[in-house]
N, C-alpha and C. Protein backbone atom coordinates (compact mmCIF):
# COMPACT_ATOMS: atom_id res chain seq x y z
N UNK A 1 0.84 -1.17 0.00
CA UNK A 1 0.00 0.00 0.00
C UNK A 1 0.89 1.24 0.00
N UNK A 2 1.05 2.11 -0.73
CA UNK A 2 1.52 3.18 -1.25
C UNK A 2 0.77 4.46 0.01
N UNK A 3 1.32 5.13 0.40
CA UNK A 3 0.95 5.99 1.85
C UNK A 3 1.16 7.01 1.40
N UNK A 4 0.44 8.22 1.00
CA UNK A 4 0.65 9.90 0.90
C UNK A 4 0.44 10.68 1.83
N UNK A 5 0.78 11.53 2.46
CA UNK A 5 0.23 12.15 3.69
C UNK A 5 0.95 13.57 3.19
N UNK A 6 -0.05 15.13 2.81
CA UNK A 6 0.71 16.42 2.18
C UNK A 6 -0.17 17.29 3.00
N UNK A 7 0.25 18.15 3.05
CA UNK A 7 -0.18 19.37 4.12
C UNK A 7 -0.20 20.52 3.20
N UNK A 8 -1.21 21.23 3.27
CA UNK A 8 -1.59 22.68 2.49
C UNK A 8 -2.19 23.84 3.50
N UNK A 9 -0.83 24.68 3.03
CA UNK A 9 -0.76 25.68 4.44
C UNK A 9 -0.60 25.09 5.86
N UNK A 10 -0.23 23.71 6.31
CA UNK A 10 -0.44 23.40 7.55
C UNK A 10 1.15 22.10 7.14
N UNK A 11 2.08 21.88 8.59
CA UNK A 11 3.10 21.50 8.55
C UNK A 11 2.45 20.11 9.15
N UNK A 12 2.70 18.77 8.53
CA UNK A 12 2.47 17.70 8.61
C UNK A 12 3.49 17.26 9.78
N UNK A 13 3.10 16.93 11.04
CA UNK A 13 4.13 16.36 11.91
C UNK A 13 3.92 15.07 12.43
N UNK A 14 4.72 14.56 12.96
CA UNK A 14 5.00 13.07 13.15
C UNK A 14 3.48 12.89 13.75
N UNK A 15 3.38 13.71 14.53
CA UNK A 15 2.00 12.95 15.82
C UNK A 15 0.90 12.88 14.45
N UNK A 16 0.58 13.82 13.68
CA UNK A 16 -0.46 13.64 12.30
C UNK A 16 -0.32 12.71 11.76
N UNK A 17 1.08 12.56 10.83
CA UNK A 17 1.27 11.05 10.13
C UNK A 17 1.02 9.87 11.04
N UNK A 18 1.08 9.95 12.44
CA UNK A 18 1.32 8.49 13.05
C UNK A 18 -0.67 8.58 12.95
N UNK A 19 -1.45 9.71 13.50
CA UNK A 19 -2.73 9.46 14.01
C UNK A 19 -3.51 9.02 12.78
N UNK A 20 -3.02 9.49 11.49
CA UNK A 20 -3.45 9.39 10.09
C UNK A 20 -3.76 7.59 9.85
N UNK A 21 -2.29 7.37 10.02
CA UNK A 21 -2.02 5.64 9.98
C UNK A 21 -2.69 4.96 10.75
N UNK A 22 -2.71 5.26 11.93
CA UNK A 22 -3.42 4.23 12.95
C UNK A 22 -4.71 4.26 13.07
N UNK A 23 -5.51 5.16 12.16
CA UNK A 23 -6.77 5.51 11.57
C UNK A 23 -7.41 4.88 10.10
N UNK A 24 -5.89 4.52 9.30
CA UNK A 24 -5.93 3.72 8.45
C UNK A 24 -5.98 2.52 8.33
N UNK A 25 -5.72 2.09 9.56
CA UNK A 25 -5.41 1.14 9.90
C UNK A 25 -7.16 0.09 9.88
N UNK A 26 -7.66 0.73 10.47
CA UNK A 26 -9.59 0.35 10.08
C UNK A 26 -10.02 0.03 8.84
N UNK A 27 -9.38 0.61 8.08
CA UNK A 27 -9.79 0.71 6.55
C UNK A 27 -8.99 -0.98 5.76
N UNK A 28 -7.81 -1.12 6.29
CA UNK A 28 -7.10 -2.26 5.80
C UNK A 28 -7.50 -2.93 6.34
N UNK A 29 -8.23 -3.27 7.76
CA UNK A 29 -8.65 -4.41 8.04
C UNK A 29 -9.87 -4.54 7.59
N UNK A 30 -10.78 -3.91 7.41
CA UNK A 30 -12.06 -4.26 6.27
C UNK A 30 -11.64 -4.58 4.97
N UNK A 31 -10.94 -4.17 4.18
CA UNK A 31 -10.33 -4.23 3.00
C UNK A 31 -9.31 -4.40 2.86
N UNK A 32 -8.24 -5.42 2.70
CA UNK A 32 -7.03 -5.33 2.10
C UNK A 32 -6.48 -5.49 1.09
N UNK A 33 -7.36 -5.34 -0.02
CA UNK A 33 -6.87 -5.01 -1.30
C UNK A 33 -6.56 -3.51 -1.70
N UNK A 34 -5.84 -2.73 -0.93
CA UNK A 34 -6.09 -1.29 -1.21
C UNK A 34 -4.25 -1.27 -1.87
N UNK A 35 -4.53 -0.37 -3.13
CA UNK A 35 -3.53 -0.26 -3.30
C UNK A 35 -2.17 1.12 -3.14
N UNK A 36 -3.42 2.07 -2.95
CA UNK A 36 -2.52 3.75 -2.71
C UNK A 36 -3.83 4.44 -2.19
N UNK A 37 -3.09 5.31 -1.21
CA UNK A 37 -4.02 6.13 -0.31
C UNK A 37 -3.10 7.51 -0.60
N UNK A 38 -4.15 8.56 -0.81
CA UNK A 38 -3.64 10.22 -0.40
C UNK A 38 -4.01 10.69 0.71
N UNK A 39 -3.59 11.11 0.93
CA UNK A 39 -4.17 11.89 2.28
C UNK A 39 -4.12 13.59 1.94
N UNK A 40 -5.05 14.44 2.36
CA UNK A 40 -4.16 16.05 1.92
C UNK A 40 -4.90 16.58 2.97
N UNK A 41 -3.69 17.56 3.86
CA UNK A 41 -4.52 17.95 5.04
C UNK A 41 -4.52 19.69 4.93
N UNK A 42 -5.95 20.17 5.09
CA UNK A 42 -5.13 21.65 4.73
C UNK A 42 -5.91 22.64 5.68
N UNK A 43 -5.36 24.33 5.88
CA UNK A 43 -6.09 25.01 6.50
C UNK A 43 -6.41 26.12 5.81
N UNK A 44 -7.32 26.40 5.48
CA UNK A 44 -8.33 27.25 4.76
C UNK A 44 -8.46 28.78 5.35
N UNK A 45 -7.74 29.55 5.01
CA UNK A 45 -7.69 30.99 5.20
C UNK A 45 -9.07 31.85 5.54
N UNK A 46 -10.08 31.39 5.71
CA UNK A 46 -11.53 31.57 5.57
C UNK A 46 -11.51 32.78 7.45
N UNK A 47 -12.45 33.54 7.02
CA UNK A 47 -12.39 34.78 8.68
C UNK A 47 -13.42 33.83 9.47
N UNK A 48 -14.09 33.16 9.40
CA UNK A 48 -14.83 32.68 10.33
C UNK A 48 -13.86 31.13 11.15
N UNK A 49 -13.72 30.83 12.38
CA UNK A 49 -13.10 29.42 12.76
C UNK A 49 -13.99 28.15 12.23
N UNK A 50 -15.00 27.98 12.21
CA UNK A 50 -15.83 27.14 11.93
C UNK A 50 -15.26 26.09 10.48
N UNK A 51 -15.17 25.28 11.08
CA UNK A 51 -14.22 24.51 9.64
C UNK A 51 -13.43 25.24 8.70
N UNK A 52 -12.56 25.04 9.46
CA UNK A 52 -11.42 26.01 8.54
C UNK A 52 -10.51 24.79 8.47
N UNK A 53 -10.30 23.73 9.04
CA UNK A 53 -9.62 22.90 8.87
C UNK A 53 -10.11 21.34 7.96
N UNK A 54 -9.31 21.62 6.42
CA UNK A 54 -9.96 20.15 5.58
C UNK A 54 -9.29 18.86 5.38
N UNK A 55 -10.11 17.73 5.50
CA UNK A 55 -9.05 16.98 5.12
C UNK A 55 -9.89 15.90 4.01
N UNK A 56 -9.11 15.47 3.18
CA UNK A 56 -9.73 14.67 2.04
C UNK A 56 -8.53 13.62 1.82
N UNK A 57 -9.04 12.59 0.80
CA UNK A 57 -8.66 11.37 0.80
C UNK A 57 -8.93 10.85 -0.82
N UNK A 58 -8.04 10.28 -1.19
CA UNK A 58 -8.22 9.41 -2.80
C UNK A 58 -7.33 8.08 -2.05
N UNK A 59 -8.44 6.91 -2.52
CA UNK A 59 -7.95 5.92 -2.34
C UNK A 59 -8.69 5.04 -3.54
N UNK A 60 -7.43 4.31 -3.84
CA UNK A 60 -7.38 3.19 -4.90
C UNK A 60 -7.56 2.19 -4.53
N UNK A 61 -8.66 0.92 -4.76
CA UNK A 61 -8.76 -0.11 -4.44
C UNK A 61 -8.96 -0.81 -5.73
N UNK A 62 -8.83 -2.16 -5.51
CA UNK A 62 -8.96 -3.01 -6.83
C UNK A 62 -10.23 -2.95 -6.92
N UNK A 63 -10.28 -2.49 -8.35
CA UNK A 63 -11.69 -2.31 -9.25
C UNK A 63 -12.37 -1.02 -8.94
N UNK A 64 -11.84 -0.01 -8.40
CA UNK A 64 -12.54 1.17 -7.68
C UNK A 64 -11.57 2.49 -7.22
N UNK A 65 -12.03 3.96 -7.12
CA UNK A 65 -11.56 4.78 -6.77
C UNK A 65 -12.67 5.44 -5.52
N UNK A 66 -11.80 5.39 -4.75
CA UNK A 66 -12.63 6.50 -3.60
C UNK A 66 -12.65 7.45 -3.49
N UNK A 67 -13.17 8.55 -2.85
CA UNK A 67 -12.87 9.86 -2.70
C UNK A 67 -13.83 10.86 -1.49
N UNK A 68 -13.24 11.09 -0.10
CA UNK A 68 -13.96 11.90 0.93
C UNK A 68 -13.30 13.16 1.06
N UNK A 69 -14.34 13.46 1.41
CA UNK A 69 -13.46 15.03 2.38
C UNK A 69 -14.23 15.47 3.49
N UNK A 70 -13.91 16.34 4.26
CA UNK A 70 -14.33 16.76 5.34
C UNK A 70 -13.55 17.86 5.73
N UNK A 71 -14.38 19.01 6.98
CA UNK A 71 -13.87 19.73 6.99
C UNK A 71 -14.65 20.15 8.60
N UNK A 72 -13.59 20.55 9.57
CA UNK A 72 -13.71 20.73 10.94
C UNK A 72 -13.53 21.80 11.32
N UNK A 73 -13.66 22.23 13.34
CA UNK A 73 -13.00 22.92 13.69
C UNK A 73 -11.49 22.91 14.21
N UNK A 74 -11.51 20.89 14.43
CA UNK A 74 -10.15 20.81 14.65
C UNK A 74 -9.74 19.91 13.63
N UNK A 75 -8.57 19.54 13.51
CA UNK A 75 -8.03 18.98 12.14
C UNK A 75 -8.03 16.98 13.20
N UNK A 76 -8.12 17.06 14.14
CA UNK A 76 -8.27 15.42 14.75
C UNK A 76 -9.48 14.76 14.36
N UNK A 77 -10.58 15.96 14.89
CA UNK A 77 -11.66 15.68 14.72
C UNK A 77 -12.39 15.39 12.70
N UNK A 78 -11.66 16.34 11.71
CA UNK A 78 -11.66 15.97 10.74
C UNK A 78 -11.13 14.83 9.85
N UNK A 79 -10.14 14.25 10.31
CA UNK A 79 -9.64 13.01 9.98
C UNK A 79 -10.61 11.84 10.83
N UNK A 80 -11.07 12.31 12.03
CA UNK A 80 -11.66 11.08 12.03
C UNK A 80 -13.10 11.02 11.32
N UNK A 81 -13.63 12.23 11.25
CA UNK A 81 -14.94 11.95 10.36
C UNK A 81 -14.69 11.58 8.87
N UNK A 82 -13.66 11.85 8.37
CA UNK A 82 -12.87 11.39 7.17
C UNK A 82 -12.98 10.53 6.91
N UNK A 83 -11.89 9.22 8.20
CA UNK A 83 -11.91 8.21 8.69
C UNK A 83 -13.34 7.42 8.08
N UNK A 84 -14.09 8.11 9.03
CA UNK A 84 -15.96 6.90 9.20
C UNK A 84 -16.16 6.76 8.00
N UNK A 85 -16.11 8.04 6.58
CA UNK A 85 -16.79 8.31 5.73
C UNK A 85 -15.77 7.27 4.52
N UNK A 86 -15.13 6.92 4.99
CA UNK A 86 -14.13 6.21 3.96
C UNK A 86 -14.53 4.78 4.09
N UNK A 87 -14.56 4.17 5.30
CA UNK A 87 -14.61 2.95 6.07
C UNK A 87 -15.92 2.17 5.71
N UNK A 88 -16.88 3.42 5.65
CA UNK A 88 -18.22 3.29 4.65
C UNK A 88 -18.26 3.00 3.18
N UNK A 89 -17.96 3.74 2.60
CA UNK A 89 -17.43 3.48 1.37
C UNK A 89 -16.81 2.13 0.85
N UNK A 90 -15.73 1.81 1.89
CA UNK A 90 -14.86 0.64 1.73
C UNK A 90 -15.97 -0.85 2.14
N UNK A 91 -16.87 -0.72 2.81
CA UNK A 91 -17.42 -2.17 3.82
C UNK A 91 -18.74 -1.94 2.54
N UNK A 92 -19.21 -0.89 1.98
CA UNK A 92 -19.95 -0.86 1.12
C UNK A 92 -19.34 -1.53 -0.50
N UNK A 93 -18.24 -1.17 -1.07
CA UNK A 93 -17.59 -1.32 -1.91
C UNK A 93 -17.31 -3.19 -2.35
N UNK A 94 -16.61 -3.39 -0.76
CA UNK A 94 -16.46 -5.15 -0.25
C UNK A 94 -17.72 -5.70 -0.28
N UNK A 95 -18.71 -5.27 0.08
CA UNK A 95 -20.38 -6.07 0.25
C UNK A 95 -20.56 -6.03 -1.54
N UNK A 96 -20.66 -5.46 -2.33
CA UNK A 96 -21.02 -5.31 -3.47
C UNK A 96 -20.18 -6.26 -4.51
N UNK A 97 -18.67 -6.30 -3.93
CA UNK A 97 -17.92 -7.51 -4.79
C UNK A 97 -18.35 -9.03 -3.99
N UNK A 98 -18.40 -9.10 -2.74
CA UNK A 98 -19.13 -10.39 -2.42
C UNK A 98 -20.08 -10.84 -2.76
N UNK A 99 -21.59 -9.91 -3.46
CA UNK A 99 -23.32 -10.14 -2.89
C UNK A 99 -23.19 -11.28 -5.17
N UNK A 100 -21.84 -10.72 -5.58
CA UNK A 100 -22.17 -11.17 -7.13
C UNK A 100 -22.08 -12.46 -6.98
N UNK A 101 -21.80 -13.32 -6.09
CA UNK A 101 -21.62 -14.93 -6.06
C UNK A 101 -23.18 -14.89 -6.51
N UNK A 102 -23.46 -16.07 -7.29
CA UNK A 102 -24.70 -16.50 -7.36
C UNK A 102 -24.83 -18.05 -6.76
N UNK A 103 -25.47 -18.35 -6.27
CA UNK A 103 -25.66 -19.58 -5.28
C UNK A 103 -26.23 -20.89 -6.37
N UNK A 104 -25.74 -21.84 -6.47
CA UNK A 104 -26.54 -23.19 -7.57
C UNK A 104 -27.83 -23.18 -7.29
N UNK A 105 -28.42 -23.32 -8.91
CA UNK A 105 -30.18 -23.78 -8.16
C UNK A 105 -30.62 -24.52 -7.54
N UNK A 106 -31.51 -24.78 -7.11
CA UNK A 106 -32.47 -26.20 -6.71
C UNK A 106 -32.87 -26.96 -7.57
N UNK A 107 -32.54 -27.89 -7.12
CA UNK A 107 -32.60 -29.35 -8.20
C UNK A 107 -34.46 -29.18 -8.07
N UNK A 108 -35.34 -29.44 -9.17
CA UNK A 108 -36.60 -29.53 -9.16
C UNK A 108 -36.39 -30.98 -9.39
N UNK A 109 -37.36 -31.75 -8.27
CA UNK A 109 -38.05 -33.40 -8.42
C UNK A 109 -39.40 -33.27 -8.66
């Protein structure tokens, strides 16, 4: 799995990359066919505080592209709603490649 983690206007530091990962970490265990994740974390120059802090996501999975964003008052709290909104996506994505099995008919006597 290919890991991006970029910061716009905002300095990406260890404690972010580690909370990013161990947040990702949900997502690979529902899915582990994922092949590259972005991450882009940014802070939005905007005069009001009220979500000024965004964070969005492109993730590649076999047979599929994802794509969330979100946007907070704190940048923890935006990665984790990020987080949920991806994890959804992903357990939705997995249910839809499983539900195509078709089951053998019933023998008619």
């Amino acid at each position: 799995m290919n890991l991006t983690i970029s910061g716009h206007h905002v300095e990406v530091t260890p404690a972010m990359r580690s909370y990013v990962t161990t947040k990702l970490d949900r997502i690979t265990r529902h899915f582990d066919q994922v092949v590259d994740v972005k991450v882009l974390l940014s802070v939005e120059n905007e005069k009001e505080k009220e979500r000024r802090q965004h964070a969005e996501c492109n993730i590649h999975v076999k047979g599929n592209d994802m794509f969330a964003q979100t946007a907070h008052s704190d940048l923890y709290a935006a990665i984790d709603e990020l987080m949920d909104k991806l994890d959804r996506q992903v357990v939705r994505h997995k249910d839809r490649i499983q539900s195509h099995s078709h089951s053998a008919p019933k023998r008619l006597m």
